[in-house]
C-alpha atoms as a PDB file:
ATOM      1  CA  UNK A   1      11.131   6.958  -1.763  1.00  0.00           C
ATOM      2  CA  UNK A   2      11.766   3.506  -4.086  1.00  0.00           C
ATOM      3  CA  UNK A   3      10.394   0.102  -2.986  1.00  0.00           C
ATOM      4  CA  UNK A   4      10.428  -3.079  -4.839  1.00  0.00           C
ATOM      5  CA  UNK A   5      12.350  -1.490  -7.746  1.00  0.00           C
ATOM      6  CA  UNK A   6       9.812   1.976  -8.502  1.00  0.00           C
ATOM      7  CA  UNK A   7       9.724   5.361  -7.709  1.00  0.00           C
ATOM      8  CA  UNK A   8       7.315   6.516  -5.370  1.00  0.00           C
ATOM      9  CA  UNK A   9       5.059   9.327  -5.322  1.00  0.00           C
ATOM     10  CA  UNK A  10       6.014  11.251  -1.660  1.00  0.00           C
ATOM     11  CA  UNK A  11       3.616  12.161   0.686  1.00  0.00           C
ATOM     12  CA  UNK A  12       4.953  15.934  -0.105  1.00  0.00           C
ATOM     13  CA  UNK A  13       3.842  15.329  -3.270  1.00  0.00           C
ATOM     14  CA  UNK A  14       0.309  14.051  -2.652  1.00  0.00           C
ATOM     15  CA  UNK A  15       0.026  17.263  -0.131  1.00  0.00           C
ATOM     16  CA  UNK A  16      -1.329  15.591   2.647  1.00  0.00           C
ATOM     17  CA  UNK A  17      -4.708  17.118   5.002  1.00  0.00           C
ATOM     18  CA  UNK A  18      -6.689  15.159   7.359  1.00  0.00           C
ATOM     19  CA  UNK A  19      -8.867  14.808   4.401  1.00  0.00           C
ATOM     20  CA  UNK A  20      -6.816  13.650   2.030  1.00  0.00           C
ATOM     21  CA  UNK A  21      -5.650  11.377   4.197  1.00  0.00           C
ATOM     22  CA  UNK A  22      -8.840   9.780   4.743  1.00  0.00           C
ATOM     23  CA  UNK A  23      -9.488   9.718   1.408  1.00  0.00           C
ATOM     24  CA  UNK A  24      -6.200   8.114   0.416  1.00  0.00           C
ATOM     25  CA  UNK A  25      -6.813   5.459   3.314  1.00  0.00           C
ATOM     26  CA  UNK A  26     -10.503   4.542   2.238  1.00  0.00           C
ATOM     27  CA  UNK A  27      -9.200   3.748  -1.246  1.00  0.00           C
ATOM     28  CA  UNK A  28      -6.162   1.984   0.285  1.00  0.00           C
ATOM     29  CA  UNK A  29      -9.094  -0.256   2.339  1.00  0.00           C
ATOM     30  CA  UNK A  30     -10.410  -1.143  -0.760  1.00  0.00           C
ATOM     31  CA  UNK A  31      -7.297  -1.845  -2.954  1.00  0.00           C
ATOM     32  CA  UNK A  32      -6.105  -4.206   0.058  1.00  0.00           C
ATOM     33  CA  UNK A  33      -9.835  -6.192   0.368  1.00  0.00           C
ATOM     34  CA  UNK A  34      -9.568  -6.615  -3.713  1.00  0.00           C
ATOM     35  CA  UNK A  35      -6.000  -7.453  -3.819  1.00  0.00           C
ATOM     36  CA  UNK A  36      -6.828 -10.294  -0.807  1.00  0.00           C
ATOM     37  CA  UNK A  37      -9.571 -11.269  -2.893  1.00  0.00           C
ATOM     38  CA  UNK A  38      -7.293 -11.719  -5.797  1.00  0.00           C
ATOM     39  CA  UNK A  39      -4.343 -13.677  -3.914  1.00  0.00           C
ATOM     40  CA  UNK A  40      -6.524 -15.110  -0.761  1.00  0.00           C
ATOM     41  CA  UNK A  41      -2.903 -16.639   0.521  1.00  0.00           C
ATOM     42  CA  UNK A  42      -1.398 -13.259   0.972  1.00  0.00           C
ATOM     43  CA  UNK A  43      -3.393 -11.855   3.865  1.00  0.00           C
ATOM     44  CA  UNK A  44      -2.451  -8.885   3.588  1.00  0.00           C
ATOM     45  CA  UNK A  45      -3.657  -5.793   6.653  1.00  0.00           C
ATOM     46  CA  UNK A  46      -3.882  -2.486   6.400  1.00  0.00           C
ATOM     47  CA  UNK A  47      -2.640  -0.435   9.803  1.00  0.00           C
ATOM     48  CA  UNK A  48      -5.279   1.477  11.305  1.00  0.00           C
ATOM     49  CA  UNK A  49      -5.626   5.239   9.645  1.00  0.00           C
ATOM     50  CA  UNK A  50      -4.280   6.407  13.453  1.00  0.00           C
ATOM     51  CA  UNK A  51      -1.110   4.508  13.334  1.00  0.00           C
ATOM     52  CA  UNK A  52      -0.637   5.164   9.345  1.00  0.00           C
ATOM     53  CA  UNK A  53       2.433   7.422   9.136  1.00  0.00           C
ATOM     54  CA  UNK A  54       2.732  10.459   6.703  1.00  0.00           C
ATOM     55  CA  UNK A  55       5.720   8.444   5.356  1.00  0.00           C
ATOM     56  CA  UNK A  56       3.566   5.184   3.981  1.00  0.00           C
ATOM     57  CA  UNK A  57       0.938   7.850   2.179  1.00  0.00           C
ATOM     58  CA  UNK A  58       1.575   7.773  -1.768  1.00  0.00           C
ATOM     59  CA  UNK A  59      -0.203   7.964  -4.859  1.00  0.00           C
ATOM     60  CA  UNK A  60      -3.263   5.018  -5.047  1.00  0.00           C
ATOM     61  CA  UNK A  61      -1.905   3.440  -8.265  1.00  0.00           C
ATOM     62  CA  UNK A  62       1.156   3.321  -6.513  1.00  0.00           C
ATOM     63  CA  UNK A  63      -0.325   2.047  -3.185  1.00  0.00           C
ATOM     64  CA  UNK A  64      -2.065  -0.940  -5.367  1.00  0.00           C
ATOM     65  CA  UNK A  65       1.279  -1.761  -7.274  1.00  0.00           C
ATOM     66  CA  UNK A  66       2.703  -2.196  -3.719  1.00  0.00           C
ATOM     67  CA  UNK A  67       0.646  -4.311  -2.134  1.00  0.00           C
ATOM     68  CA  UNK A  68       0.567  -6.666  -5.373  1.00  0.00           C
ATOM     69  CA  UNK A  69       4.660  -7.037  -4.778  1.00  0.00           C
ATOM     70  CA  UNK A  70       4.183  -7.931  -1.572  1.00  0.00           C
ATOM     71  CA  UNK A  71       0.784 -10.364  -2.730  1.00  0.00           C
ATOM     72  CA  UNK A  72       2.812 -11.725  -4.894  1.00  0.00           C
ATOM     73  CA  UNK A  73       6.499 -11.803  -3.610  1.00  0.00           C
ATOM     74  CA  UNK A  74       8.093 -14.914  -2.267  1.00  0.00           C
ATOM     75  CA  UNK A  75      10.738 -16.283  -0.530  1.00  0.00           C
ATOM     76  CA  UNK A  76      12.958 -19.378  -2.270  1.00  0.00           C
ATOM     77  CA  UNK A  77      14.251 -21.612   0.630  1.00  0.00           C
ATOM     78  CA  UNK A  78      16.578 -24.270  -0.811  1.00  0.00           C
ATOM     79  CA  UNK A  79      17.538 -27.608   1.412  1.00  0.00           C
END
C-alpha cells in the first residue's frame, strides 16, 4: 500500500485482532486530536472504529505521517 509518496506498513503486517485493533484506533484518536491541535484549519475526523476497514489499519508512525500530509496538503487554484 503507498500513499502520498511512502510505503505503508499492511494491515497483514501489523496482524490485526479485535485488540489490536482497538489499540491501533485509540492511538490513532490521539494522533488525530494532536495533529488538529497542531494545524487547527485542517479538521481532520477519524471514522468510527466500526466503520474503520482492515485496509486503513497501519503502523502508528505511519498513521501520524498520514494524517500530517493530509494536515498539511493543499490545493493551488490559479485564476
Amino acid at each position: 500500500m503507498t500513499i502520498f509518496g511512502g510505503k505503508l506498513t499492511s494491515a497483514e503486517e501489523l496482524g490485526l485482532t479485535q485488540e489490536k485493533k482497538e489499540e491501533l484506533y485509540e492511538q490513532y484518536v490521539k494522533i488525530v486530536e494532536e495533529e488538529n491541535l497542531q494545524y487547527p484549519n485542517s479538521e481532520i475526523s477519524i471514522d468510527s472504529l466500526a466503520t474503520f476497514k482492515d485496509e486503513y489499519f497501519m503502523a502508528p508512525e505511519d498513521y501520524k505521517e498520514f494524517v500530517i500530509d493530509l494536515a498539511t496538503f493543499s490545493v493551488l487554484v490559479e485564476p
